[in-house]
C-alpha atoms as a PDB file:
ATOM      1  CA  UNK A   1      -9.870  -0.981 -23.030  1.00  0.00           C
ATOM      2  CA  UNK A   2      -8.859  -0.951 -19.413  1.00  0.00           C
ATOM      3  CA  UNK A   3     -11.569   0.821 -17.317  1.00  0.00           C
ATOM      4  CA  UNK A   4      -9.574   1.769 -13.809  1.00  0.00           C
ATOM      5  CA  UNK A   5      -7.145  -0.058 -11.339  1.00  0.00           C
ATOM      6  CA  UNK A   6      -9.865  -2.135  -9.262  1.00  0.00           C
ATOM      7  CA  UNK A   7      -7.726  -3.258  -6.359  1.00  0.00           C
ATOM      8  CA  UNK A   8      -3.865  -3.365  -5.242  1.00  0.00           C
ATOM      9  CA  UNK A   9      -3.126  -7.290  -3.137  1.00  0.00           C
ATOM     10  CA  UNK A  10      -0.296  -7.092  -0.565  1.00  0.00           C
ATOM     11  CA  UNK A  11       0.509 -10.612   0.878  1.00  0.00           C
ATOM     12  CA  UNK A  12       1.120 -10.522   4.892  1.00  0.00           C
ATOM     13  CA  UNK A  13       2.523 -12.320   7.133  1.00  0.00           C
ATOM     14  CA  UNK A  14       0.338 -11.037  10.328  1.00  0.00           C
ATOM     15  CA  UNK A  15      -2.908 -10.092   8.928  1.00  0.00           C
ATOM     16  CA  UNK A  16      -4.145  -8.753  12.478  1.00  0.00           C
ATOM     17  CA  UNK A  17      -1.391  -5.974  12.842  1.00  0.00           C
ATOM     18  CA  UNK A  18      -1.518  -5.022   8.961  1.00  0.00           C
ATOM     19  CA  UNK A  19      -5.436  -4.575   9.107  1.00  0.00           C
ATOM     20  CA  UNK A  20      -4.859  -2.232  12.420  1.00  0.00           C
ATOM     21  CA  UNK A  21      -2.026  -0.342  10.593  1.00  0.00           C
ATOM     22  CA  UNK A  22      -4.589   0.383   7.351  1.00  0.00           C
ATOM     23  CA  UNK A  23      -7.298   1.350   9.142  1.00  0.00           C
ATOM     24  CA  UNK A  24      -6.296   3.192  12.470  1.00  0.00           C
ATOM     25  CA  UNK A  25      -3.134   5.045  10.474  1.00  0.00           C
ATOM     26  CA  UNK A  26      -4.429   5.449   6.993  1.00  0.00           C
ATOM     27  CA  UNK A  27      -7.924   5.297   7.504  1.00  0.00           C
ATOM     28  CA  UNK A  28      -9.463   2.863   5.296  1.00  0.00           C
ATOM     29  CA  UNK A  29     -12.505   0.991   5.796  1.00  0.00           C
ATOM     30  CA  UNK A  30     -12.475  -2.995   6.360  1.00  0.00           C
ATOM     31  CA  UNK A  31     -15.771  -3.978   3.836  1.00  0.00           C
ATOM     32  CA  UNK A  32     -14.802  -7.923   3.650  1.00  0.00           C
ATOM     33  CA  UNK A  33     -13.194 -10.314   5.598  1.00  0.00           C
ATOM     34  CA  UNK A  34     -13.376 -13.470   3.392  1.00  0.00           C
ATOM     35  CA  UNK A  35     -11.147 -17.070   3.591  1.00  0.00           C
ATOM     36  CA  UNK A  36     -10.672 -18.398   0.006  1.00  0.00           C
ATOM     37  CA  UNK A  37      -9.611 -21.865  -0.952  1.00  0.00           C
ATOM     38  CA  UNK A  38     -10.548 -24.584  -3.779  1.00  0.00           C
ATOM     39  CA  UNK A  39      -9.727 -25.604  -7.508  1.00  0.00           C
ATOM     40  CA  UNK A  40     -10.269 -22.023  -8.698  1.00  0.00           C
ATOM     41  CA  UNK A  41      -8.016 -20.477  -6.173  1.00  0.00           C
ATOM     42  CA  UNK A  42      -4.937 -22.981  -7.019  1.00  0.00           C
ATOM     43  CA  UNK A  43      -5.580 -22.582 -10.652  1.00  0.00           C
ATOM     44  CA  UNK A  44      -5.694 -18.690 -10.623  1.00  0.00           C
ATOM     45  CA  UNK A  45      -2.673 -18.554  -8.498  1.00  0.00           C
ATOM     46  CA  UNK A  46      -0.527 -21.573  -9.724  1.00  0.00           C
ATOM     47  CA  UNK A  47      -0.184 -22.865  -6.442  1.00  0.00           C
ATOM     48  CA  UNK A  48      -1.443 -26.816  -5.362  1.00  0.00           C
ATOM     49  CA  UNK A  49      -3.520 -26.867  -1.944  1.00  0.00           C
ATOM     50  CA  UNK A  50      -3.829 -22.615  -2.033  1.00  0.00           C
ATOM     51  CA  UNK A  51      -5.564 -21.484   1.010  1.00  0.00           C
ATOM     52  CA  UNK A  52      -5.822 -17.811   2.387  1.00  0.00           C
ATOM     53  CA  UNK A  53      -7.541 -15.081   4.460  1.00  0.00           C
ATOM     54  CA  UNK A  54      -8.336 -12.385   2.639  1.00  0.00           C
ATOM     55  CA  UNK A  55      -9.562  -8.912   3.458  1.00  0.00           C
ATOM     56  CA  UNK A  56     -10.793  -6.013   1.815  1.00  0.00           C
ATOM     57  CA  UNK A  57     -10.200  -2.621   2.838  1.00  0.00           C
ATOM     58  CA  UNK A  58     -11.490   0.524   1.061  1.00  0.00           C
ATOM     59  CA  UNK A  59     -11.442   4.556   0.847  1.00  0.00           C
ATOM     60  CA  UNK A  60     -14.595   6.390  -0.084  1.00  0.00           C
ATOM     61  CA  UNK A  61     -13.052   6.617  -3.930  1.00  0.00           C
ATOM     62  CA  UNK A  62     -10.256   4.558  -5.754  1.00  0.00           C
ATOM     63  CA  UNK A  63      -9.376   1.143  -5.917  1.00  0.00           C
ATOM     64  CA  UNK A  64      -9.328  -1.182  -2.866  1.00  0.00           C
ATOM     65  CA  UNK A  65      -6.162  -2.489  -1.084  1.00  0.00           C
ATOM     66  CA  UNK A  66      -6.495  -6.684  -0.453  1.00  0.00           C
ATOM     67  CA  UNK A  67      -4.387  -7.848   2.079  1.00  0.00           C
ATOM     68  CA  UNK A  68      -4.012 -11.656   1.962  1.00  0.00           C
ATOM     69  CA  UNK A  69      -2.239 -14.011   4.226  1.00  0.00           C
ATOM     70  CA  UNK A  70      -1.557 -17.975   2.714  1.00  0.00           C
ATOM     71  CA  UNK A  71      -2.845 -20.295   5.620  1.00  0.00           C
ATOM     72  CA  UNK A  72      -0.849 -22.511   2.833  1.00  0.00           C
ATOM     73  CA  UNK A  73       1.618 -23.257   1.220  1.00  0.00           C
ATOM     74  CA  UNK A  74       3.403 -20.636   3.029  1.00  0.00           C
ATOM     75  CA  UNK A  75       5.683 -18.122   1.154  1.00  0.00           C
ATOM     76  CA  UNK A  76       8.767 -16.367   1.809  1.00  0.00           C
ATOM     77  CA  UNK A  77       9.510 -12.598   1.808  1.00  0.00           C
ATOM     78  CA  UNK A  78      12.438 -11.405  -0.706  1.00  0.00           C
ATOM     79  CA  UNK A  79      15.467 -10.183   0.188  1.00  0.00           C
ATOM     80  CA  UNK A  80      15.618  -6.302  -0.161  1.00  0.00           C
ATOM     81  CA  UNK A  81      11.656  -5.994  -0.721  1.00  0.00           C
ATOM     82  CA  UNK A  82      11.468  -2.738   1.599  1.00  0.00           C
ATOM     83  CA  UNK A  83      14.601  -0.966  -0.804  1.00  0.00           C
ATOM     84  CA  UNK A  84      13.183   1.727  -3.197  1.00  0.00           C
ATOM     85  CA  UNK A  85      15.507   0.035  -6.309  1.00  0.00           C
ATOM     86  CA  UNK A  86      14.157  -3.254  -5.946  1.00  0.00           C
ATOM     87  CA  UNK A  87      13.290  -4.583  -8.909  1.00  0.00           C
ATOM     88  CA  UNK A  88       9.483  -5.324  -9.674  1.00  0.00           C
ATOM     89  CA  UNK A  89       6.619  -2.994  -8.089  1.00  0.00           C
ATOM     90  CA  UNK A  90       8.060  -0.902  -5.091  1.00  0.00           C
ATOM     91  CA  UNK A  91       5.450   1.401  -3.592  1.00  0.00           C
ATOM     92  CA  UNK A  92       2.030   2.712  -3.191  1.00  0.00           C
ATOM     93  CA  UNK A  93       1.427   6.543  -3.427  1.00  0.00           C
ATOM     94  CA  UNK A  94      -1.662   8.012  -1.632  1.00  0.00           C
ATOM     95  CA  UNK A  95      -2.788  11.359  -2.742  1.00  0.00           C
ATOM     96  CA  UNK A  96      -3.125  13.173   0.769  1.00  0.00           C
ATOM     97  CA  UNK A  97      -4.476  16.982   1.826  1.00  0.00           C
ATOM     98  CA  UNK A  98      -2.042  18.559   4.501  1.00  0.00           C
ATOM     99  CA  UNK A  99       0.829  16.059   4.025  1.00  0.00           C
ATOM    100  CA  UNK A 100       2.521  17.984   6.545  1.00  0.00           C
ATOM    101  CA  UNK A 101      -0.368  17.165   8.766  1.00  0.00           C
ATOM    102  CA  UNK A 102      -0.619  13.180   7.947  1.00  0.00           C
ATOM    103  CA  UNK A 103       3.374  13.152   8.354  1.00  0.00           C
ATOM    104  CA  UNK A 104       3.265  14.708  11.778  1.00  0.00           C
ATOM    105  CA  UNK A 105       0.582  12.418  13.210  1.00  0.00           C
ATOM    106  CA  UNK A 106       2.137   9.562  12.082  1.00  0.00           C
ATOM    107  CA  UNK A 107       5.404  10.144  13.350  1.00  0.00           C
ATOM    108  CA  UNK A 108       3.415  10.263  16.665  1.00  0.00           C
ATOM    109  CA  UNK A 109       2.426   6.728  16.114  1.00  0.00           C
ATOM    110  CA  UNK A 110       6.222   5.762  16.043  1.00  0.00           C
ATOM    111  CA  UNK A 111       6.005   5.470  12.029  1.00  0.00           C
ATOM    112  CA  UNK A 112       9.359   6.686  10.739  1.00  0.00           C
ATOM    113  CA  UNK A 113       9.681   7.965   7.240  1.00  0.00           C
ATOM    114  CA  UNK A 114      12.751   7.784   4.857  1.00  0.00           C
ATOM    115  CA  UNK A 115      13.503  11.911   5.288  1.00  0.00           C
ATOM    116  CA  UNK A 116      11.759  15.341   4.801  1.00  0.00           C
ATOM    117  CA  UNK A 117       9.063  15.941   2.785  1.00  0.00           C
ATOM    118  CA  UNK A 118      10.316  16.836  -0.312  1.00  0.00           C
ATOM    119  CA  UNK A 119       8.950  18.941  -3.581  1.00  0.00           C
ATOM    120  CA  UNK A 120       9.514  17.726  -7.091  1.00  0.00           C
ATOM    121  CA  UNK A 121      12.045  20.628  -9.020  1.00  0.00           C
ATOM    122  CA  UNK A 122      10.461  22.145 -11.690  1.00  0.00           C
ATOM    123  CA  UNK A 123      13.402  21.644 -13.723  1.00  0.00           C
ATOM    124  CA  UNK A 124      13.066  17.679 -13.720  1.00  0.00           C
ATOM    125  CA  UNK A 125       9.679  17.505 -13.667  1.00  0.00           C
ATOM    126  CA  UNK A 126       6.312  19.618 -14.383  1.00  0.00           C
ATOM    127  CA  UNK A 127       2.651  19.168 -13.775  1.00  0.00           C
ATOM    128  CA  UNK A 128      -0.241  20.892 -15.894  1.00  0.00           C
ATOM    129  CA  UNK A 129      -1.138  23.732 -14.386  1.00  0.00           C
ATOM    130  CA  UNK A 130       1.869  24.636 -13.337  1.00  0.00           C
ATOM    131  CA  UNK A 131       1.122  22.550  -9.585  1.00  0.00           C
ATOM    132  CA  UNK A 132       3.877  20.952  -7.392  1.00  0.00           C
ATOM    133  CA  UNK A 133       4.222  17.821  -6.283  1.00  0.00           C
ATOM    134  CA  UNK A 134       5.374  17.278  -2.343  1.00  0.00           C
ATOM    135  CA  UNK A 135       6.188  13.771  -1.666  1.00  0.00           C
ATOM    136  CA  UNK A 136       7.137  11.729   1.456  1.00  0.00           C
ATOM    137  CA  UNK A 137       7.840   7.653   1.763  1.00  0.00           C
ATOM    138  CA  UNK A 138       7.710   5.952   4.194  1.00  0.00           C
ATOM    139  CA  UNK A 139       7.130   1.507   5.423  1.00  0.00           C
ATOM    140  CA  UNK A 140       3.835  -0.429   7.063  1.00  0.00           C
ATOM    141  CA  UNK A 141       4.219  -2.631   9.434  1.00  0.00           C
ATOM    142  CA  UNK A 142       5.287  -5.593   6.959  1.00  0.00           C
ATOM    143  CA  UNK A 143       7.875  -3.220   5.241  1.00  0.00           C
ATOM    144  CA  UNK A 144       6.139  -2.633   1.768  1.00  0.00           C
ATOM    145  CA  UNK A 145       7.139   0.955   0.552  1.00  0.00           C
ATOM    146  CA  UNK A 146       4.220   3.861   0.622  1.00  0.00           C
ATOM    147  CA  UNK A 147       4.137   7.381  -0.031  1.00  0.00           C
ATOM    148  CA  UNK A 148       2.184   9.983   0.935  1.00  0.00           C
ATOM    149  CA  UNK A 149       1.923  13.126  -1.877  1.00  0.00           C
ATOM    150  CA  UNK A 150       0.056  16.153  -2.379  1.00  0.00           C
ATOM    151  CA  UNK A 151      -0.384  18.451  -5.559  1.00  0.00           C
ATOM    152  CA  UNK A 152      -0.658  22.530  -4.365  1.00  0.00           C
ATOM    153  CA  UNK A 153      -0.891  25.468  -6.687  1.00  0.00           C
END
């Protein structure tokens, strides 16, 4: 049986500016700064000569995001990547309180989101409870897709 999600890897191209992003703008926590190479690492990943930084950053609950940059080989970012219908896994969701408070201080920092907050319509989706969902999305530094959403009674 699967227990929980332990951690979420986004490979980077400048680890420096993507660690500043996470922590100064989102507020996680760097807890490990590691470099990996080896046998283990090239078997795991499929990939002759692997060799990264890796570093671990963490809230006080939920899994941890792993940024990773290959020292080598190097890799290549996709075409369309940052486009919400992108095949393959698109975007991170954060569950925020005041969204209307995290989207305001961002767009401070210069961090530009796709539009308005918006809420879910009851009459395409419902929660239990009878909540709403208010959802925002927005890119890091790198491009990857996050969103910020809140659930309110």
């Amino acid at each position: 049986m699967i227990e929980q999600i332990d951690h979420i890897n986004i490979v980077v191209n400048d680890l420096e500016k993507m660690i500043l992003f996470y922590e100064k703008q989102l507020g996680f926590k760097l807890s490990k700064r590691v470099e990996i190479s080896g046998a283990w690492i090239e078997q795991l990943v499929g990939l002759k000569e692997a060799r990264a930084e890796v570093v671990y950053l963490e809230l006080p609950s939920g899994p941890r995001i792993e940024l990773i940059r290959y020292l080598s080989p190097s890799g290549q970012r996709p075409q369309a990547l940052n486009i919400p219908n992108t095949m393959g896994i698109r975007h991170m969701a954060f569950r925020v309180s005041n969204i209307k408070t995290w989207v305001a201080r961002l767009k401070k920092e210069g961090i530009s989101f796709f539009g308005d907050i918006q809420t879910v319509p009851d009459i395409q989706v419902t929660y239990a409870g009878g909540v709403k969902k208010s959802l925002v999305y927005f890119h890091d530094p790198e491009g990857n897709i996050l969103e910020f959403c809140e659930y309110s009674a």
